[in-house]
Protein backbone atom coordinates (compact mmCIF):
# COMPACT_ATOMS: atom_id res chain seq x y z
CA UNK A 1 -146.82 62.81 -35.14
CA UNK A 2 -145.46 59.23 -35.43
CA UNK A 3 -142.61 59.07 -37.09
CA UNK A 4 -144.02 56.24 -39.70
CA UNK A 5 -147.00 58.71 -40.33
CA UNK A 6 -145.20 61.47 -42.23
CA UNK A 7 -144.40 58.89 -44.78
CA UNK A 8 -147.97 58.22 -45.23
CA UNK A 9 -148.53 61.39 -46.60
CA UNK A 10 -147.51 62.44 -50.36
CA UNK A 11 -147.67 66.00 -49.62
CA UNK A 12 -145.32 66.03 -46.55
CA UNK A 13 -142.69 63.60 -48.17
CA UNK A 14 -143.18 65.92 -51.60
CA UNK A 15 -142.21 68.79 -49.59
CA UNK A 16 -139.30 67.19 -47.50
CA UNK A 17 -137.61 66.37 -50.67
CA UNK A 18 -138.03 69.85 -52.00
CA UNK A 19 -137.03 71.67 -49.57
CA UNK A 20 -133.80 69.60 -49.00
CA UNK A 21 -132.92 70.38 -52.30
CA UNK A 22 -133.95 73.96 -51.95
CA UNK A 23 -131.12 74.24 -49.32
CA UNK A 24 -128.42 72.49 -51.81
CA UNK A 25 -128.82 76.21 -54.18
CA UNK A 26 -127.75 78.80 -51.68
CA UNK A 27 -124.74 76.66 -51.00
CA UNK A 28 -123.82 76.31 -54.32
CA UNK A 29 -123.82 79.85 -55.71
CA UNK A 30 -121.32 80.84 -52.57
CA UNK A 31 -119.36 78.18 -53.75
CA UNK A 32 -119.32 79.24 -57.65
CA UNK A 33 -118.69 82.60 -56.23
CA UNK A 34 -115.97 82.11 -53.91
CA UNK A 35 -113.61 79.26 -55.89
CA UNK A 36 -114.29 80.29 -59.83
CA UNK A 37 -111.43 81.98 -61.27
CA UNK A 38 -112.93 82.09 -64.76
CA UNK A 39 -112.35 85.94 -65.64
CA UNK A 40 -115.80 85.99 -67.43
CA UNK A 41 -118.01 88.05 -65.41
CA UNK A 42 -121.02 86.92 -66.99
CA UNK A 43 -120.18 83.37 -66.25
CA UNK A 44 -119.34 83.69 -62.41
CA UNK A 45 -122.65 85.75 -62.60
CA UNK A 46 -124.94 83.14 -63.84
CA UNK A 47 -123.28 80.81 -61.95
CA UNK A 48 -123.74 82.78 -58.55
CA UNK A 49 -127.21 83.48 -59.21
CA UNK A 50 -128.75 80.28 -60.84
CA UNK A 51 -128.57 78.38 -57.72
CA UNK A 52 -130.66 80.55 -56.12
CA UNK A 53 -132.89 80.96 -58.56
CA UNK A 54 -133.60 77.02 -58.65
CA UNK A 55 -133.94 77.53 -54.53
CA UNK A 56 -136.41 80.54 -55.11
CA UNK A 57 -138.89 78.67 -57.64
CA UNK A 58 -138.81 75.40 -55.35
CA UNK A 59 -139.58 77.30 -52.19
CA UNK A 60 -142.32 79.34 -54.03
CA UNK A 61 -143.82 75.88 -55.77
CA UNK A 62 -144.09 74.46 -52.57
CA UNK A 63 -145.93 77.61 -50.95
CA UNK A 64 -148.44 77.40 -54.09
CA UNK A 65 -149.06 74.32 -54.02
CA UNK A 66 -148.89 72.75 -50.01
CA UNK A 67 -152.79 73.67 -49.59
CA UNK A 68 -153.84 73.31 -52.72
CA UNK A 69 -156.33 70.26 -53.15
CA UNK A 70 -154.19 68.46 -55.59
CA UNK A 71 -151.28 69.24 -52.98
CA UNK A 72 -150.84 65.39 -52.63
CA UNK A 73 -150.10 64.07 -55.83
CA UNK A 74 -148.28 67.81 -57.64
CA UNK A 75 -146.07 67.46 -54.61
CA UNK A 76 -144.90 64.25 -54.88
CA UNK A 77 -144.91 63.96 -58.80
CA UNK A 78 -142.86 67.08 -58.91
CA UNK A 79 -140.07 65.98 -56.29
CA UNK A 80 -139.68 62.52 -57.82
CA UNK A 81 -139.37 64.32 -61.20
CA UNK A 82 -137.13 66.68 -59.52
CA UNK A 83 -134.78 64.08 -57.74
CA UNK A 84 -134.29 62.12 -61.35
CA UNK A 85 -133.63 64.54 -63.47
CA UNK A 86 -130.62 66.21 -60.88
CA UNK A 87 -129.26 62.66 -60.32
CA UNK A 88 -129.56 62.55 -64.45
CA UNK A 89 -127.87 66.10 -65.24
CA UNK A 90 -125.01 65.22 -62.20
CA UNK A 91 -124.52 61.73 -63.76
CA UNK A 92 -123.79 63.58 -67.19
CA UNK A 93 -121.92 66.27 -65.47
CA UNK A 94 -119.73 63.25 -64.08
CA UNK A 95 -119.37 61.56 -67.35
CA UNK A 96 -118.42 65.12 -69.47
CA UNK A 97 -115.70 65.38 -66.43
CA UNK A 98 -114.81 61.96 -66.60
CA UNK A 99 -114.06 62.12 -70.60
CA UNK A 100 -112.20 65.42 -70.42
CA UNK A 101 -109.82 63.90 -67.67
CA UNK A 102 -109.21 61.12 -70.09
CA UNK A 103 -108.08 63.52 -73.08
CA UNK A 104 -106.39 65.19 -70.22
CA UNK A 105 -108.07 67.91 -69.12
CA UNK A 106 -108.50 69.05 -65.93
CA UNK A 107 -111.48 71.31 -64.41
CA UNK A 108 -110.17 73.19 -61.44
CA UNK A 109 -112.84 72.64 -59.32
CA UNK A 110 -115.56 69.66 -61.14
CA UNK A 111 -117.93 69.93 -58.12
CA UNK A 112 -119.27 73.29 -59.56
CA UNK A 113 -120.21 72.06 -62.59
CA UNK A 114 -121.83 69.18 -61.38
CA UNK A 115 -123.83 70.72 -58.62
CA UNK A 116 -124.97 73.42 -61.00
CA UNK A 117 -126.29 70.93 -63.83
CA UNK A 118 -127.78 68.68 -60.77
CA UNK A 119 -129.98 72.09 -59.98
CA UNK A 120 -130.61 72.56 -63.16
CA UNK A 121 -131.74 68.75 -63.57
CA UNK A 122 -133.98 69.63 -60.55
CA UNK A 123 -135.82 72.96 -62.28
CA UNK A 124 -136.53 70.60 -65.20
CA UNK A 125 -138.10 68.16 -63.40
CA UNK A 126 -140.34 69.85 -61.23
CA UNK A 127 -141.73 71.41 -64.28
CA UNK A 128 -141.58 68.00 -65.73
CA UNK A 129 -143.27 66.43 -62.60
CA UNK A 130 -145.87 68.93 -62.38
CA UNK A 131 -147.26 68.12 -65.77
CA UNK A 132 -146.99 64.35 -65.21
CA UNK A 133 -149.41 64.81 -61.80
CA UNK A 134 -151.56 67.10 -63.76
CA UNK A 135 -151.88 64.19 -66.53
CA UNK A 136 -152.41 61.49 -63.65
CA UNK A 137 -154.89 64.03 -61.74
CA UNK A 138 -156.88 64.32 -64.80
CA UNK A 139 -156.83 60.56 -65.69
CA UNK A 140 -158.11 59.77 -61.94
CA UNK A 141 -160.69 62.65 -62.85
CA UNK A 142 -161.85 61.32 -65.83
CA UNK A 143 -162.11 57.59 -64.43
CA UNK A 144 -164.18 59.07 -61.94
CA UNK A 145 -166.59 60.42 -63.94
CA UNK A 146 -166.86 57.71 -66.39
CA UNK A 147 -167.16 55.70 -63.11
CA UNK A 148 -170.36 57.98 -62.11
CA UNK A 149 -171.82 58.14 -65.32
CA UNK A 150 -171.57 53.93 -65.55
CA UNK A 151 -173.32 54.04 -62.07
CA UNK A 152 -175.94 56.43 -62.43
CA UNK A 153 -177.20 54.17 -65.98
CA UNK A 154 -177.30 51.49 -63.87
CA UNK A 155 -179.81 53.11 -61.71
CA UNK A 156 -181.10 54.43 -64.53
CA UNK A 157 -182.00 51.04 -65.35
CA UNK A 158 -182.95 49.62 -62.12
CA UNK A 159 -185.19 52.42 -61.79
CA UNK A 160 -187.12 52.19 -64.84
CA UNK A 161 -187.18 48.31 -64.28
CA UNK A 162 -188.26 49.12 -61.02
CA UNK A 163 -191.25 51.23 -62.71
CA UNK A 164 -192.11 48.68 -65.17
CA UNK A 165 -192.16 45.70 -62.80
CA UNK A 166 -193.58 47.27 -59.43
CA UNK A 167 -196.65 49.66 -60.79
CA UNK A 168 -197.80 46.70 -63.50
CA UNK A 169 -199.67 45.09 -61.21
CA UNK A 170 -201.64 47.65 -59.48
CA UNK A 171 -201.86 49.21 -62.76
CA UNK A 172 -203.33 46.27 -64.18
CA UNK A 173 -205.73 46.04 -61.30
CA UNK A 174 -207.33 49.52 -61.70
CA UNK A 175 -207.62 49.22 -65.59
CA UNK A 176 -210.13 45.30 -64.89
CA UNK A 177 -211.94 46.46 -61.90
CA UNK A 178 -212.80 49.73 -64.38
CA UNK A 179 -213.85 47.84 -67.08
CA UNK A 180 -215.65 46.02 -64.56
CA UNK A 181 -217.00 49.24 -63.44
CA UNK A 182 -217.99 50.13 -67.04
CA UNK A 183 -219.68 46.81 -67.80
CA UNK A 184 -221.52 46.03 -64.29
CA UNK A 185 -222.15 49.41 -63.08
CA UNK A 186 -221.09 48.03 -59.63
CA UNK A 187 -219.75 51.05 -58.31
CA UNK A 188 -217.96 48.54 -55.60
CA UNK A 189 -215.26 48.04 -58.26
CA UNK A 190 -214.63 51.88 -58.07
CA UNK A 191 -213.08 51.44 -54.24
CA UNK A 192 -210.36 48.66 -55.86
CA UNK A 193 -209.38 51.70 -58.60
CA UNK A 194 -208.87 53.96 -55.83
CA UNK A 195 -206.52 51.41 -53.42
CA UNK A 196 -204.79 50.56 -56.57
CA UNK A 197 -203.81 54.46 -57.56
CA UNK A 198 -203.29 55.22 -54.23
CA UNK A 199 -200.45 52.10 -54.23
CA UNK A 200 -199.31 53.46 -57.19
CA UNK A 201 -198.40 56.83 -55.82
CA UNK A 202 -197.06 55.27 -52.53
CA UNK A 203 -195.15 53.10 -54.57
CA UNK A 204 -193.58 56.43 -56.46
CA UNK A 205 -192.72 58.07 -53.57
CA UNK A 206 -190.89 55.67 -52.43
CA UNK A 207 -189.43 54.79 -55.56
CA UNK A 208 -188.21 58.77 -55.56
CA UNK A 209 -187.01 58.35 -52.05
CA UNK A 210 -185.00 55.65 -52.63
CA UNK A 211 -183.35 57.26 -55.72
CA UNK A 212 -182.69 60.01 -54.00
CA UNK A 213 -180.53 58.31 -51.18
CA UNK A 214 -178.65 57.03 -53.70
CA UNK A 215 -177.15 60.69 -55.23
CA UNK A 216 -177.28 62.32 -52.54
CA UNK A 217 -173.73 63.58 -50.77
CA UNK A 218 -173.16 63.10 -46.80
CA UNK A 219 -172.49 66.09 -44.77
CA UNK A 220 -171.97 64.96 -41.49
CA UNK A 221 -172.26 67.53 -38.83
CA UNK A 222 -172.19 67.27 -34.73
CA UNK A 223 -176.02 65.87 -34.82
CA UNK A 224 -178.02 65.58 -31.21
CA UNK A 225 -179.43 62.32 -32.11
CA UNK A 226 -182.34 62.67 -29.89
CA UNK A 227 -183.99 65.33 -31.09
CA UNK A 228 -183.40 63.95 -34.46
CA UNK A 229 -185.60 60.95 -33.10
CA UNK A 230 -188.12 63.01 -31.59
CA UNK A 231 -188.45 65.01 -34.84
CA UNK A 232 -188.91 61.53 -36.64
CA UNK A 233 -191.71 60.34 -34.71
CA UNK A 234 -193.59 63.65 -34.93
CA UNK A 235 -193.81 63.44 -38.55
CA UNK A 236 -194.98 59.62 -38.98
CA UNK A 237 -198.59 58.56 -38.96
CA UNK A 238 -197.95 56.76 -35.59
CA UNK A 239 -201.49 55.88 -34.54
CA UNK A 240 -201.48 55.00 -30.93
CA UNK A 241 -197.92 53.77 -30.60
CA UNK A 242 -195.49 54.42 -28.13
CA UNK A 243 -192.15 56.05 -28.29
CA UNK A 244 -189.43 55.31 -25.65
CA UNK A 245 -186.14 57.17 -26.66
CA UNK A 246 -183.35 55.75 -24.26
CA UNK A 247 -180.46 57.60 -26.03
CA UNK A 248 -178.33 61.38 -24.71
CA UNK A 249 -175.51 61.93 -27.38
CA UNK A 250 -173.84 63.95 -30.37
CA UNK A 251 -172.85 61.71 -33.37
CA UNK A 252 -171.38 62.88 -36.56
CA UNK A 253 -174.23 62.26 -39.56
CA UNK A 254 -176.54 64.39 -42.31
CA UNK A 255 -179.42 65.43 -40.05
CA UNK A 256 -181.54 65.78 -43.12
CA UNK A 257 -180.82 62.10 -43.83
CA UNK A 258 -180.82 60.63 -40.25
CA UNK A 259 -184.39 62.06 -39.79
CA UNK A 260 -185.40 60.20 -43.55
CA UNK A 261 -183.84 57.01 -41.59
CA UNK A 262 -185.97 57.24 -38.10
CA UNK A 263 -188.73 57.87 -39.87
CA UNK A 264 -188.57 54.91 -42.28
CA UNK A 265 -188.04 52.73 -39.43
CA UNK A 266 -190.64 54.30 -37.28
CA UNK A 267 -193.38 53.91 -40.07
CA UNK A 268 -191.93 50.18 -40.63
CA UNK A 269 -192.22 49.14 -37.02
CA UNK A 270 -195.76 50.68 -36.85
CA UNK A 271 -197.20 49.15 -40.58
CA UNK A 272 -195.92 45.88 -39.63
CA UNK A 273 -196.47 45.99 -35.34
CA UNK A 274 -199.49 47.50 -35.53
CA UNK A 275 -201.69 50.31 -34.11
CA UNK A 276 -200.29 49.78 -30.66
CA UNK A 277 -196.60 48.99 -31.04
CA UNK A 278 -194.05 50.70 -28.97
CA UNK A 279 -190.45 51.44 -30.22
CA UNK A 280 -187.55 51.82 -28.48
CA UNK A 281 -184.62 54.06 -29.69
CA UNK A 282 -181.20 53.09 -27.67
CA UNK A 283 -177.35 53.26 -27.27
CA UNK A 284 -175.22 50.44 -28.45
CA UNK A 285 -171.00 50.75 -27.44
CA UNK A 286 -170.44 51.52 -31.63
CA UNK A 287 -173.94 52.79 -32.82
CA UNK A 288 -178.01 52.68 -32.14
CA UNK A 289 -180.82 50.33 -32.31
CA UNK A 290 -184.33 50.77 -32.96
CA UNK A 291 -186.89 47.99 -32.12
CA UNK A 292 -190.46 47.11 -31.63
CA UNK A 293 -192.90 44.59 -29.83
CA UNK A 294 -194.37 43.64 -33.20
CA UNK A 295 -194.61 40.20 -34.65
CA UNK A 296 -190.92 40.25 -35.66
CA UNK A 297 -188.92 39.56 -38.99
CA UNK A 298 -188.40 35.80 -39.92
CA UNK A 299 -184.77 35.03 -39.45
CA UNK A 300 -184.65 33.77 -42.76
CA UNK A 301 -185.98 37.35 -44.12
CA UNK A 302 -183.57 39.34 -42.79
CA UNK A 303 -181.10 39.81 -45.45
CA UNK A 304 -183.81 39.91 -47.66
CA UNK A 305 -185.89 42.77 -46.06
CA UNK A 306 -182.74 45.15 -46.85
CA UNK A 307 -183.09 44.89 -50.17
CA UNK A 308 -185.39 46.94 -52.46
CA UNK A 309 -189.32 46.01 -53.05
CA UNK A 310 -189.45 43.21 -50.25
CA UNK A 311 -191.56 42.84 -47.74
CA UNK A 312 -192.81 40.58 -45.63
CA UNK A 313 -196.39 42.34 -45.58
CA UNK A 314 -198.17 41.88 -49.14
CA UNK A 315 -200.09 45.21 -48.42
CA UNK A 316 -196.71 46.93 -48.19
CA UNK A 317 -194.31 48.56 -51.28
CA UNK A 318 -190.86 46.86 -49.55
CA UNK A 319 -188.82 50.00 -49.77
CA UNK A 320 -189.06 51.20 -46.50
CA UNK A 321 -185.59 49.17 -45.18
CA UNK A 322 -184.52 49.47 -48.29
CA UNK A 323 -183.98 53.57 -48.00
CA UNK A 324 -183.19 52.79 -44.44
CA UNK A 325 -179.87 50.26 -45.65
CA UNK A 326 -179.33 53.10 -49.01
CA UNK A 327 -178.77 55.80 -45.70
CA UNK A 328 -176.59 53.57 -43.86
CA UNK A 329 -173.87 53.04 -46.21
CA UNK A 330 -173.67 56.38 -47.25
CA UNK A 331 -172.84 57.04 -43.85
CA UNK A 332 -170.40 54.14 -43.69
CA UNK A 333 -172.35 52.26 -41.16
CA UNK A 334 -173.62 48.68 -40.87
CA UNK A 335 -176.96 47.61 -40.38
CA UNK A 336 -178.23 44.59 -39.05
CA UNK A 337 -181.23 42.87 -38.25
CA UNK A 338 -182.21 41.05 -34.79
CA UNK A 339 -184.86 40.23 -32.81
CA UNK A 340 -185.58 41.82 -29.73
CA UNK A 341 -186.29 40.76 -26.27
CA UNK A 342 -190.49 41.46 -26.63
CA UNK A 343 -189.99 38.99 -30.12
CA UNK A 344 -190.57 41.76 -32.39
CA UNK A 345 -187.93 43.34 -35.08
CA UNK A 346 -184.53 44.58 -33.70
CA UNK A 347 -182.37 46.62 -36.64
CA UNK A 348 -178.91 48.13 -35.12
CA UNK A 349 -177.02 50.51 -36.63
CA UNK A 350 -173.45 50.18 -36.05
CA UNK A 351 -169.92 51.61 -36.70
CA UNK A 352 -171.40 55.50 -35.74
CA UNK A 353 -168.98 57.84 -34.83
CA UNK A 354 -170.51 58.92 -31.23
CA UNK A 355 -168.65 62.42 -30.36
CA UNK A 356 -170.34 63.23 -26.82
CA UNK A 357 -172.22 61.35 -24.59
């Protein structure tokens, strides 16, 4: 470890300063026992035995709380607390000692007294300390939450704009050519209901989809990407299209969620490309790419085509990317948008953490 490193960590420093003043106790309670000459028993025993006591509950604080998941900010809470409150008690210690010698009197040996108040300072503010990071854990707790909770309205809303705005018009659509349907008896209308509910439902599918990359928590495990890709393309409609995988290597991802990516892409390359497209799955130095031989994304579209319910296809609901982007920064990668060397769409998937090749 560098030595700049154990300062970045609350739970190490925490535990530094604890245990440094852990080691002050035992020293002092030899002390009080060797130099007092006060002939009260009771006072050289409290005085022997306090010091260690301090030491004991410091040592045992720090083995209760060094793995505990709030290690971090307990730790360091509790030794600041700890450090202020000894430098406070020794600072009155000083200042008792400092008035007596002015009325002139004399403690035989001062040190004892302020060492033991400093250790007592240092009990008090651990317990202090502890509360304080409790009340700040909590607080960061509660922001969270609130945070969440602000979040999830807001897709709340989006969603139920989403709703409104995207199944209106095929809505609309299946309610005239039925009344069309009704009036005419042109059963031809009847074929125009049907597209239009089967948008509908494609269109809430995907709307679920995308929702649900949006809650949904990364577990990244050691993930063959490969068969991940090969999993993909088996279960997309891929007509007669062609799959060249050009890729051998173990990246850290949520298979479940890399698989949801692929296959958005996939079915993207081969609604837009056509029956006959081929897609290529590769390596880059920080990532993957996935790209076609189709007709391409305008270079002007591609920031747009990342966002949800565009497309450049009117036939098409726009949320395919969309999921695809949703998956990426969960993961903490970037995704952009090229063209590749045949002219059609290139998207690349970068910052991946590749762990074998």
């Amino acid at each position: 470890m560098k030595h700049n490193e154990f300062f970045d960590r609350p739970r190490q420093v925490g535990t530094g300063i604890l245990i440094i003043l852990s080691l002050v106790g035992p020293v002092v309670g030899i002390r009080t026992l060797l130099s007092s000459d006060s002939s009260s028993v009771v006072f050289i025993g409290v005085g022997t035995l306090f010091p260690p006591f301090v030491t004991a509950v410091l040592l045992l604080y720090i083995s209760r709380y060094y793995n505990h998941h709030l290690g971090d900010t307990l730790l360091i809470t509790s030794s600041i607390g700890s450090v202020l409150l000894a430098m406070l008690f020794a600072l009155t210690a000083a200042s008792i000692i400092w008035g007596q010698r002015t009325l002139g009197v004399r403690m035989a040996d001062p040190l004892i007294l302020i060492t033991e108040m400093m250790l007592g300072g240092a009990l008090f503010g651990l317990i202090y300390g502890h509360y304080y990071g409790l009340s700040l854990t909590q607080r960061r707790q509660l922001q969270q939450k609130t945070l969440q909770l602000r979040q999830q309205n807001e897709r709340l809303d989006e969603f139920a704009s989403m709703v409104s705005h995207d199944l209106r018009n095929p809505l609309n659509v299946a309610q005239g050519r039925l009344e069309l349907a009704q009036r005419d008896g042109d059963l031809a209308h009847l074929e125009m209901v049907r597209d239009a509910h089967n948008r509908m439902a494609t269109l809430i599918e995907n709307i679920l989809d995308l929702a649900q990359t949006q809650q949904f928590t990364v577990d990244r495990q050691p993930v063959e990407i490969e068969s991940v890709v090969n999993q993909s393309w088996d279960h997309v409609e891929t007509n007669e299209g062609t799959l060249v995988a050009n890729l051998d290597g173990v990246i850290a991802a949520d298979t479940g969620q890399l698989q949801r990516l692929f296959e958005n892409l996939f079915r993207n390359a081969v609604e837009h490309g056509g029956t006959t497209v081929t897609i290529t799955v590769g390596e880059l130095e920080n990532g993957f790419y996935v790209e076609d031989d189709g007709p391409g994304i305008p270079e002007e579209d591609r920031d747009d085509v990342l966002e949800r319910g565009f497309s450049t296809a009117a036939d098409n609901t726009g949320f395919g990317l969309a999921i695809v982007a949703s998956i990426a920064r969960a993961h903490d990668w970037t995704i952009s948008i090229a063209e590749s060397a045949d002219g059609g769409a290139r998207i690349l998937v970068t910052d991946v953490e590749w762990m074998t090749r």
